[in-house]
N, C-alpha and C. Protein backbone atom coordinates (compact mmCIF):
# COMPACT_ATOMS: atom_id res chain seq x y z
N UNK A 1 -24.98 67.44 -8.71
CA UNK A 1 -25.24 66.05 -8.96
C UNK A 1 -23.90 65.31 -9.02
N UNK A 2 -23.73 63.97 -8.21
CA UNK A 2 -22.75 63.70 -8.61
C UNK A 2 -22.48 61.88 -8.39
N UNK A 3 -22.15 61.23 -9.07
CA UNK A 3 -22.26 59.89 -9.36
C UNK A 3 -22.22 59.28 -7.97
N UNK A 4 -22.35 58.44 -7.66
CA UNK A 4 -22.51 57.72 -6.22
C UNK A 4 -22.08 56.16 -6.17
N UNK A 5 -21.53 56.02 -7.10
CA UNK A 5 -21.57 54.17 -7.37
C UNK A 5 -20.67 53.94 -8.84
N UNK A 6 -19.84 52.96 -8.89
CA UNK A 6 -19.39 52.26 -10.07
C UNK A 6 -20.61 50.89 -10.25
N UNK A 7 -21.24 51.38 -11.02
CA UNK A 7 -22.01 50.14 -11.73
C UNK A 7 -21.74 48.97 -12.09
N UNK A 8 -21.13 48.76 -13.46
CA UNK A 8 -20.71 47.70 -14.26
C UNK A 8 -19.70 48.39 -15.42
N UNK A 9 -18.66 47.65 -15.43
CA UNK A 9 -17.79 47.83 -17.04
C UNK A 9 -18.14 46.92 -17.93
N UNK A 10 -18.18 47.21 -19.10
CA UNK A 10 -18.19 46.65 -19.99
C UNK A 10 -17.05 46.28 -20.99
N UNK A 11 -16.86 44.67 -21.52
CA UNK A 11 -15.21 44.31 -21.96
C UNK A 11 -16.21 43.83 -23.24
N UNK A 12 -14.95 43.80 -24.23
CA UNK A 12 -15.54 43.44 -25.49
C UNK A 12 -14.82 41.75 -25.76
N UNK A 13 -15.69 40.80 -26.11
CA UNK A 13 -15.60 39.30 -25.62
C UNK A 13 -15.57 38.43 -27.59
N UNK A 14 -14.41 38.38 -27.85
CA UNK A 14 -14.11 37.55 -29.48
C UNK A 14 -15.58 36.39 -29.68
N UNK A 15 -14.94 36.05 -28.24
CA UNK A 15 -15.95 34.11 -28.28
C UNK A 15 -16.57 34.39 -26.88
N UNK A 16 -17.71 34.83 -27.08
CA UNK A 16 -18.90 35.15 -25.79
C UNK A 16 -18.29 33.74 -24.59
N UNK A 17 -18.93 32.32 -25.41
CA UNK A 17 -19.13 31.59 -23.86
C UNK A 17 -17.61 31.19 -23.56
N UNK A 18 -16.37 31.46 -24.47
CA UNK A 18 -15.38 31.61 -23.42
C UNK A 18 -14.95 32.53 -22.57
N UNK A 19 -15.41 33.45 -22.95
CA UNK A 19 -14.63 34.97 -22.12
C UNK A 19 -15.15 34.73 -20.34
N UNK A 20 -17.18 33.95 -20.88
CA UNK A 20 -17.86 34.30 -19.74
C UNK A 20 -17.22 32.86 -18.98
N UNK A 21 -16.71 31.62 -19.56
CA UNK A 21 -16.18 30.63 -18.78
C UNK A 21 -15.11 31.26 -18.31
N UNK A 22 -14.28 32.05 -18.71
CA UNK A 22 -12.95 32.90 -18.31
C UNK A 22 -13.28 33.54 -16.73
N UNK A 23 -14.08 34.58 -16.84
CA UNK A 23 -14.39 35.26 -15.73
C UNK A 23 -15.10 34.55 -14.18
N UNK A 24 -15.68 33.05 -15.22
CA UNK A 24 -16.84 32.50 -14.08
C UNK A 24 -15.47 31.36 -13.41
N UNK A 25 -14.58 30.97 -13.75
CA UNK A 25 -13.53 29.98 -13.60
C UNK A 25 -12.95 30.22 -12.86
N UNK A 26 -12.43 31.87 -13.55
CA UNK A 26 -11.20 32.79 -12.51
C UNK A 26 -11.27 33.43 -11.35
N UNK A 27 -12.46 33.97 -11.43
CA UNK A 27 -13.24 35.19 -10.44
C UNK A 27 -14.73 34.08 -10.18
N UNK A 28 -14.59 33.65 -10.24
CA UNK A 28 -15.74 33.13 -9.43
C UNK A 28 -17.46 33.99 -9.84
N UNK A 29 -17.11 34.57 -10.87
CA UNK A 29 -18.03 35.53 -11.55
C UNK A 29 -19.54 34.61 -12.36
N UNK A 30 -20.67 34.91 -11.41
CA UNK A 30 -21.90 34.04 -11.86
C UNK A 30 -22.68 34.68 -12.86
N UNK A 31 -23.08 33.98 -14.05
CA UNK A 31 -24.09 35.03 -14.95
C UNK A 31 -25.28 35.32 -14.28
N UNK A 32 -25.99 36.18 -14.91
CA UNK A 32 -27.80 36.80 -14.75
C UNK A 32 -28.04 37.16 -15.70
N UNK A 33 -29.25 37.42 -15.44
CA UNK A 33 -30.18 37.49 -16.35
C UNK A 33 -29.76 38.84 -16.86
N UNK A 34 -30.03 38.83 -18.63
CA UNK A 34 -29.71 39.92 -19.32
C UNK A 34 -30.80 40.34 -20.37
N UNK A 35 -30.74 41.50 -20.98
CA UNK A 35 -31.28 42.19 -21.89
C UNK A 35 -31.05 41.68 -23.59
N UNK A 36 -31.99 41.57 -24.20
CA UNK A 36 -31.58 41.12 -25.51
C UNK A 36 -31.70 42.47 -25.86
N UNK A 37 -30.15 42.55 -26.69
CA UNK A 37 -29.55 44.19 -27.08
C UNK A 37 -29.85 44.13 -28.57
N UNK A 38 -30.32 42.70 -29.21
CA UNK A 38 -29.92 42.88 -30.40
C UNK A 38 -28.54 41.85 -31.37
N UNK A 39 -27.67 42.07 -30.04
CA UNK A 39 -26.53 41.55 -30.24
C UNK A 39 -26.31 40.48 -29.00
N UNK A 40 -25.32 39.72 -29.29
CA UNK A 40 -24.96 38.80 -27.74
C UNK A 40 -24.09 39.30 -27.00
N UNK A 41 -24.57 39.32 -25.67
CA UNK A 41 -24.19 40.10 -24.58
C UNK A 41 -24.54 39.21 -23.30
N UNK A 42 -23.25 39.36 -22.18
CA UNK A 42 -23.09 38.66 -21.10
C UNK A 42 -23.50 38.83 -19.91
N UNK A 43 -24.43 39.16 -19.12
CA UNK A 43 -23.75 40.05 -18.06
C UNK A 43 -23.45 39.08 -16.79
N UNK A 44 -22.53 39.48 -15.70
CA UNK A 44 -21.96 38.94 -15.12
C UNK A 44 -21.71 39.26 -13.36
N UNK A 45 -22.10 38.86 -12.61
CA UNK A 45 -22.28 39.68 -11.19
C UNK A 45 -20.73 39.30 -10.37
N UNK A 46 -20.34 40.02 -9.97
CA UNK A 46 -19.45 40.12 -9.41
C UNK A 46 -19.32 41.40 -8.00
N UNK A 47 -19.73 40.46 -6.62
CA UNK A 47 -20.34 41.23 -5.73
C UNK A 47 -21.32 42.17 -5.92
N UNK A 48 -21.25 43.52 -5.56
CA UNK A 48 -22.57 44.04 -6.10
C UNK A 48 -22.62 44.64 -6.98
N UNK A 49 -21.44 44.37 -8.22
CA UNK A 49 -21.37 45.08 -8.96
C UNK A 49 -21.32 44.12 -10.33
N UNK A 50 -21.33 44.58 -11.79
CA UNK A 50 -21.15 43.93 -12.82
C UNK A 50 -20.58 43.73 -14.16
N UNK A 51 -19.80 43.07 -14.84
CA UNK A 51 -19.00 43.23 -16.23
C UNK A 51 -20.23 42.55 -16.97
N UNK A 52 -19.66 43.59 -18.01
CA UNK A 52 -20.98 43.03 -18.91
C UNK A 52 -20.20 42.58 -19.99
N UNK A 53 -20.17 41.61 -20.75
CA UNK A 53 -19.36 41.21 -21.84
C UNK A 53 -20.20 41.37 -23.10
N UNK A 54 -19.75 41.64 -23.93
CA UNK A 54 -20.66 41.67 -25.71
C UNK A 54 -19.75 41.27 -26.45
N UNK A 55 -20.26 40.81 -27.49
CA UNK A 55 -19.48 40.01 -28.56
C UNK A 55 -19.86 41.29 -30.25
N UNK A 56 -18.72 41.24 -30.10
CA UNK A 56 -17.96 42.51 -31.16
C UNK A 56 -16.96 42.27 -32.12
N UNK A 57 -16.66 42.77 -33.06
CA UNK A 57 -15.51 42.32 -33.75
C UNK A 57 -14.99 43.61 -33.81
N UNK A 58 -14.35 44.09 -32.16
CA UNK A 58 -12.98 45.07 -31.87
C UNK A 58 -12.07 44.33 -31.61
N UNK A 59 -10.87 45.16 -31.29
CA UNK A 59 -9.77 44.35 -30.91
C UNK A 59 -9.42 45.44 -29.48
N UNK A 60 -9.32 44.58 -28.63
CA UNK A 60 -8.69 44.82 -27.26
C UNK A 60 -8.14 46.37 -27.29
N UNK A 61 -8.38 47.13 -26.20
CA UNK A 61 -7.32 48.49 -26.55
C UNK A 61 -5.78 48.50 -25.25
N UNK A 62 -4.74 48.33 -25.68
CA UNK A 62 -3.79 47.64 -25.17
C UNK A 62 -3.54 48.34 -23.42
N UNK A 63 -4.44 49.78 -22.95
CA UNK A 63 -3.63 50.05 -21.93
C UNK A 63 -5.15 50.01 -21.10
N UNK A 64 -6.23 49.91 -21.54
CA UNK A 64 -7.31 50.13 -20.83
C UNK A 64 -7.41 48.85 -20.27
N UNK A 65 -8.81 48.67 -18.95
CA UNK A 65 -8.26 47.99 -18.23
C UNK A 65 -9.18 47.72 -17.30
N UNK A 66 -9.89 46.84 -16.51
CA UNK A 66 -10.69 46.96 -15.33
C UNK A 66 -10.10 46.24 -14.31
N UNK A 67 -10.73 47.02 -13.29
CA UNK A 67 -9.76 45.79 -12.55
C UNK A 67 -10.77 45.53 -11.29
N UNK A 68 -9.57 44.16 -10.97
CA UNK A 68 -10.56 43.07 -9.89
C UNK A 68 -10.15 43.54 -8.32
N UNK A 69 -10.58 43.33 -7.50
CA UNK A 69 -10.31 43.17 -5.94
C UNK A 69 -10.29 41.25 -5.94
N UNK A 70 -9.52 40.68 -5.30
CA UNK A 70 -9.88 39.27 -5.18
C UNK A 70 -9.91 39.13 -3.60
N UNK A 71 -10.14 37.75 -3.17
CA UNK A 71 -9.94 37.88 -1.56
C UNK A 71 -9.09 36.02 -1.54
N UNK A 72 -8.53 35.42 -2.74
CA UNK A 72 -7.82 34.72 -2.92
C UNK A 72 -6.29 34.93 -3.57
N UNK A 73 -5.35 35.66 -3.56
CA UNK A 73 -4.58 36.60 -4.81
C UNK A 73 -3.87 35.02 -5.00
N UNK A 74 -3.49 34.26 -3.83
CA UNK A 74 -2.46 33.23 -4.32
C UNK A 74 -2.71 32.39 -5.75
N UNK A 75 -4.52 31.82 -5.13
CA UNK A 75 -4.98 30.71 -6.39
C UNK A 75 -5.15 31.50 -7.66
N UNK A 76 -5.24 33.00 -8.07
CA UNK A 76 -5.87 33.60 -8.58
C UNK A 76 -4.26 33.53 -9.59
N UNK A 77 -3.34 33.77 -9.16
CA UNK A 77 -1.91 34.06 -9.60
C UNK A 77 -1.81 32.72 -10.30
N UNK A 78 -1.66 31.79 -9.25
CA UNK A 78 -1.29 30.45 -9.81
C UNK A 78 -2.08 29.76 -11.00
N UNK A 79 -3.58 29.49 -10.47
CA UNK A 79 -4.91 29.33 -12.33
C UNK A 79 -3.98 30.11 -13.34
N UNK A 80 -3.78 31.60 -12.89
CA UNK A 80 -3.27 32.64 -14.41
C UNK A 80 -1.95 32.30 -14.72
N UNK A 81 -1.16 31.98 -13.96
CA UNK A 81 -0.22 31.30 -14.46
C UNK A 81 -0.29 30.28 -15.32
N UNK A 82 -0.78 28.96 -14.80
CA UNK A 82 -1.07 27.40 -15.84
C UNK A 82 -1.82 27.91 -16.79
N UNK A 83 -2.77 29.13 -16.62
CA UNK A 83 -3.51 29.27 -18.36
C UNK A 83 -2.87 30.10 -18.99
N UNK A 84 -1.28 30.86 -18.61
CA UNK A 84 -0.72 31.24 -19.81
C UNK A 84 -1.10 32.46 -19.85
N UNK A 85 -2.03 32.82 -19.04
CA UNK A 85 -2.47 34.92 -19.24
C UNK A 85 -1.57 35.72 -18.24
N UNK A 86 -0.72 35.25 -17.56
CA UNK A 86 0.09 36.70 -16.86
C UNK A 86 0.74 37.48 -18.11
N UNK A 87 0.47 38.72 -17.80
CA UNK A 87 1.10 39.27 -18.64
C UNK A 87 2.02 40.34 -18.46
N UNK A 88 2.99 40.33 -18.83
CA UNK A 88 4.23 41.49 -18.70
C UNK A 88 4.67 42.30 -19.54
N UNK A 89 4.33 42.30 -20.36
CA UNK A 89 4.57 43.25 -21.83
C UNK A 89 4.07 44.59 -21.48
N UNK A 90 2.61 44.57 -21.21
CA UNK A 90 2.15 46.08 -20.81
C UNK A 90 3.09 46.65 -19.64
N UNK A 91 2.96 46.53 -18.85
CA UNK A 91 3.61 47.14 -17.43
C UNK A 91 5.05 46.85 -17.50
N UNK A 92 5.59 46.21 -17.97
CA UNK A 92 6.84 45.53 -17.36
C UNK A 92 7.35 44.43 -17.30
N UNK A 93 6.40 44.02 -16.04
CA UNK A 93 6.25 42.98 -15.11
C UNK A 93 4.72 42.43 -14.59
N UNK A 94 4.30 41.20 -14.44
CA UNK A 94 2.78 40.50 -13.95
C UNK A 94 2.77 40.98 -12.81
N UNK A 95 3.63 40.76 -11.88
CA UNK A 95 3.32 40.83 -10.72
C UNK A 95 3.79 42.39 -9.92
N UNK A 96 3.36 43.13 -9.32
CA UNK A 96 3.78 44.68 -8.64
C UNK A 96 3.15 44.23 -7.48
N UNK A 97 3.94 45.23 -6.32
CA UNK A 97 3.78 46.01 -5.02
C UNK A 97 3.85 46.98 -4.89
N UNK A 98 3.11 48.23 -4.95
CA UNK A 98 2.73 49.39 -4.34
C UNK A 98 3.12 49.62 -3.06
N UNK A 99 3.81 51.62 -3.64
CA UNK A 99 4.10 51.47 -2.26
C UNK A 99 3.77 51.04 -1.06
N UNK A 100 2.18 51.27 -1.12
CA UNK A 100 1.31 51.13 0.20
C UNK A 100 0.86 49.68 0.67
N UNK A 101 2.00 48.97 -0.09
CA UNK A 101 2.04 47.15 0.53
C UNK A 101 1.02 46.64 -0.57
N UNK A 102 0.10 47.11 -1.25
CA UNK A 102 -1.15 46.62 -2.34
C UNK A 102 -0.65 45.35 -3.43
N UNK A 103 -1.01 44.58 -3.87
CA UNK A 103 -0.57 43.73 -4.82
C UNK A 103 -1.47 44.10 -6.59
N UNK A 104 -0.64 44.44 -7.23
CA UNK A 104 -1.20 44.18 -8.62
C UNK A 104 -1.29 43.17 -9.52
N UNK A 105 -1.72 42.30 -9.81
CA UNK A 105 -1.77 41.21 -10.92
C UNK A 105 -1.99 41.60 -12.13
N UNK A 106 -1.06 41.55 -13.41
CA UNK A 106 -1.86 41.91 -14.63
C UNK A 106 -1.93 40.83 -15.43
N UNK A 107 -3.14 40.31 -16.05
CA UNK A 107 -3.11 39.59 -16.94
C UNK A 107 -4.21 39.62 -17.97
N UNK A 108 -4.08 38.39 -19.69
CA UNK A 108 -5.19 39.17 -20.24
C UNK A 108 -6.23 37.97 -20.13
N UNK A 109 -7.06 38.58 -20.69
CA UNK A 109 -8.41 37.63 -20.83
C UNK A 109 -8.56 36.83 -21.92
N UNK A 110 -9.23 35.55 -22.62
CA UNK A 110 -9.15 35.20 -23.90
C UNK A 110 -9.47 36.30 -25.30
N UNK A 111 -10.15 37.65 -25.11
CA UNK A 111 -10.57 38.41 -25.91
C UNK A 111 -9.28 39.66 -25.98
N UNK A 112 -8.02 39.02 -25.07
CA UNK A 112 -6.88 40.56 -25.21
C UNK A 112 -7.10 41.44 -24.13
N UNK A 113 -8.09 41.47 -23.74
CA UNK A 113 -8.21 42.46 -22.43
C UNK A 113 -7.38 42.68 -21.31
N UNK A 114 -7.27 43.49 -20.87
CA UNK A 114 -5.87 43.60 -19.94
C UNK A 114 -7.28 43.28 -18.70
N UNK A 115 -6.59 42.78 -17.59
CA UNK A 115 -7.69 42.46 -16.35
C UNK A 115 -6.27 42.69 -15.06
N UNK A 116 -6.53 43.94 -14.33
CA UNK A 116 -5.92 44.23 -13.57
C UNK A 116 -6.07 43.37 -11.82
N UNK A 117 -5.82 42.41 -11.60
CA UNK A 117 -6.24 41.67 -10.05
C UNK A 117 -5.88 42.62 -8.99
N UNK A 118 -6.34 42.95 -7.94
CA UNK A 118 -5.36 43.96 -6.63
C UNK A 118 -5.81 42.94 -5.57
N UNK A 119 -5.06 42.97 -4.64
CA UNK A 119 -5.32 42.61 -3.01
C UNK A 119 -4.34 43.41 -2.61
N UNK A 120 -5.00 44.02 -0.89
CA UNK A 120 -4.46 45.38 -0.46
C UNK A 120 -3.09 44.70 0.36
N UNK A 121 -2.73 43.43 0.55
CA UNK A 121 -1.58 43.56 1.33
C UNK A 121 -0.76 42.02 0.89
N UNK A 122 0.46 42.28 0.40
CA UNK A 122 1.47 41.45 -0.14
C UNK A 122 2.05 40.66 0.54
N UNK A 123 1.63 40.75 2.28
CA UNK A 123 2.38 40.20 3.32
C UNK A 123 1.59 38.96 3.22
N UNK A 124 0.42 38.80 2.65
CA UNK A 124 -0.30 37.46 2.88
C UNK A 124 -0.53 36.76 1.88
N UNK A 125 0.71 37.23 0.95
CA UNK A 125 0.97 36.55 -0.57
C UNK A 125 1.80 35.28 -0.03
N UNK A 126 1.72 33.91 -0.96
CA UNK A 126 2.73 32.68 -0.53
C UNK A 126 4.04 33.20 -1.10
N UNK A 127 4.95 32.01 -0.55
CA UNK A 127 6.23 32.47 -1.06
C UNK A 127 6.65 32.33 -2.26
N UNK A 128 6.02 31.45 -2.76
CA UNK A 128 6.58 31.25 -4.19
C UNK A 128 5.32 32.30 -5.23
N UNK A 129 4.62 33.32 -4.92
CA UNK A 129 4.35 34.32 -5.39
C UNK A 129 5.08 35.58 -5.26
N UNK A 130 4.93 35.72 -3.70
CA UNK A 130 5.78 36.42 -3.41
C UNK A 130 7.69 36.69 -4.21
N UNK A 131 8.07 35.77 -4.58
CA UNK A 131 9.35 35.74 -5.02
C UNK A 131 9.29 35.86 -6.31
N UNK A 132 8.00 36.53 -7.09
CA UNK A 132 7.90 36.99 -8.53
C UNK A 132 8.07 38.50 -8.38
N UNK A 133 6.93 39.20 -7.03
CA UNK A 133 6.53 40.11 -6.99
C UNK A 133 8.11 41.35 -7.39
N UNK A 134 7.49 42.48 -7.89
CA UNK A 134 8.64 43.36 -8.78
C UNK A 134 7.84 44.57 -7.74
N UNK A 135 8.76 45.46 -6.88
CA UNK A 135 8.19 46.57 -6.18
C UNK A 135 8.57 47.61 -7.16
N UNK A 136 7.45 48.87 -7.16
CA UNK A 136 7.01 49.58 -7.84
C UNK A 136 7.84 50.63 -7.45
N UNK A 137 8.35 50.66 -6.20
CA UNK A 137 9.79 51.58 -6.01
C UNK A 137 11.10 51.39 -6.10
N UNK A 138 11.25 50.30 -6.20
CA UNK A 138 12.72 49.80 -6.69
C UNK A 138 12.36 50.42 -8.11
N UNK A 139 11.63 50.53 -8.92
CA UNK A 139 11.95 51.08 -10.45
C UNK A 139 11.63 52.53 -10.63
N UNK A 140 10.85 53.11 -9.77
CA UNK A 140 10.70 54.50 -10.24
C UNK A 140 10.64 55.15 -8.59
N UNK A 141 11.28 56.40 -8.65
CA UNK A 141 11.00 57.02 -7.51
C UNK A 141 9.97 57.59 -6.84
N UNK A 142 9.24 57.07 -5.76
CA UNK A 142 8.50 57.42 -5.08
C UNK A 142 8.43 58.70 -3.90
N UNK A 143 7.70 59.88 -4.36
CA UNK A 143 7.69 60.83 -3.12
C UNK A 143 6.65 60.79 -2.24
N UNK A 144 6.98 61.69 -1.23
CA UNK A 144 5.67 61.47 0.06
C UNK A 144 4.08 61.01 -0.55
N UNK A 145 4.21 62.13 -1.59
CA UNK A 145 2.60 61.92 -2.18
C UNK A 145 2.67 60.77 -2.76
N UNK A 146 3.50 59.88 -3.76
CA UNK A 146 3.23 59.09 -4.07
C UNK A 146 2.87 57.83 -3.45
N UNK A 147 3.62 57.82 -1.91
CA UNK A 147 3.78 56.87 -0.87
C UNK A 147 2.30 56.89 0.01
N UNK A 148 1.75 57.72 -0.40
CA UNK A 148 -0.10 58.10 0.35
C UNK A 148 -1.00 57.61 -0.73
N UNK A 149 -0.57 57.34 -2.15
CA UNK A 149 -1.61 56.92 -2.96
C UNK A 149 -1.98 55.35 -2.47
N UNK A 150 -3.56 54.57 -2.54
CA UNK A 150 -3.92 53.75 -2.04
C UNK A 150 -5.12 53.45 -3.14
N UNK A 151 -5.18 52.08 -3.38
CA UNK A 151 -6.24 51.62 -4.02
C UNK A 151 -7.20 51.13 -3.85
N UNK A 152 -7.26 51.10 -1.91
CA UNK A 152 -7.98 50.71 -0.98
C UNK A 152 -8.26 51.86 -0.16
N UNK A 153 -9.42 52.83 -0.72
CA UNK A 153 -9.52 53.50 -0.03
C UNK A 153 -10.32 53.68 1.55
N UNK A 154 -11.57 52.80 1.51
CA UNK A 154 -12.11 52.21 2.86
C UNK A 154 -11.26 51.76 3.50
N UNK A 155 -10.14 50.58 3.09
CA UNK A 155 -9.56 50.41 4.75
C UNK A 155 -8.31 51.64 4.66
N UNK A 156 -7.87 52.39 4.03
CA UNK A 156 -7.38 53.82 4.68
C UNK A 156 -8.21 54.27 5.62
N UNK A 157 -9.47 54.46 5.23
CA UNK A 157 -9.99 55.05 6.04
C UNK A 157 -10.60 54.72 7.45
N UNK A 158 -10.20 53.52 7.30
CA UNK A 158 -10.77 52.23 8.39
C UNK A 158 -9.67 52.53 9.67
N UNK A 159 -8.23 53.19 9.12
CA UNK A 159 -7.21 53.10 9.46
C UNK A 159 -7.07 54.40 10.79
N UNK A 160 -7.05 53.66 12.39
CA UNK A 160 -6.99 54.85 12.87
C UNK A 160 -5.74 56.15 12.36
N UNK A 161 -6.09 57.19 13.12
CA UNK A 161 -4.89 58.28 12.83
C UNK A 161 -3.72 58.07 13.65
N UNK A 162 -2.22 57.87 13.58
CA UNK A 162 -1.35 57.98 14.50
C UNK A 162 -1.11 59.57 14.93
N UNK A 163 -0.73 59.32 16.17
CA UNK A 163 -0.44 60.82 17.30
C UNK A 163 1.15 60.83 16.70
């Protein structure tokens, strides 16, 4: 038996209808219809998949993390910028490039959450993003294997083979 699908994550949300204005603002993330748990709880569609938000009194856990695919990274950088959530404390640095050209965004959510952004190629970042971006091999050394890791694994595989 073996799993076939990422479902939905679930983030833990201080102030429910901001977290869900957070996600629906940033990500373009629409609510649906949900389950009364008992407690207040969000859920949230995001392509075919879903974050579910609940309102809890935890506190954020500083390295965990979900993360987004966007198919906008520029506006997505710039919104997180003017609202003050890039964040660099965890990693380093907000902005990374992977070896394999990938873009990372880290920033948090109003509830502390770390929210990881990716788009698979940095070449179609603007320039004045681009001139934040911090490559992930200029700081630590990268070997063959590390230079094959990909966070996009469909278009690897999309990718003919060279002779």
């Amino acid at each position: 038996m073996a799993a076939t699908n990422l479902n939905h994550v679930s983030v833990s949300a201080k102030d429910l209808e901001e977290s869900a204005r957070f996600y629906g603002e940033l990500f373009g993330m629409e609510r649906i219809p949900t389950p009364n748990f008992g407690f207040p709880v969000v859920w949230m569609r995001v392509g075919d998949l879903q974050v579910h938000l609940f309102q809890r009194d935890v506190e954020a856990p500083v390295y965990h993390h979900l993360a987004l695919t966007v198919d906008d990274p520029n506006t997505v950088y710039r919104k997180a910028r003017e609202l003050g959530v890039l964040d660099s404390r965890t990693n380093g640095h907000h902005l990374r490039e992977l070896p394999d050209g990938a873009m990372q965004l880290y920033l948090r959510d109003p509830s502390g959450n770390l929210v990881e952004v990716d788009y698979p190629d940095v070449t179609h970042l603007a320039p004045d993003v681009r001139a934040d971006l911090q490559r992930l091999g200029d700081l630590y050394p990268q070997d063959e294997v590390n230079r094959k890791a990909t966070l996009f694994l469909a278009l690897r595989e999309e990718q003919p083979a060279t002779a």
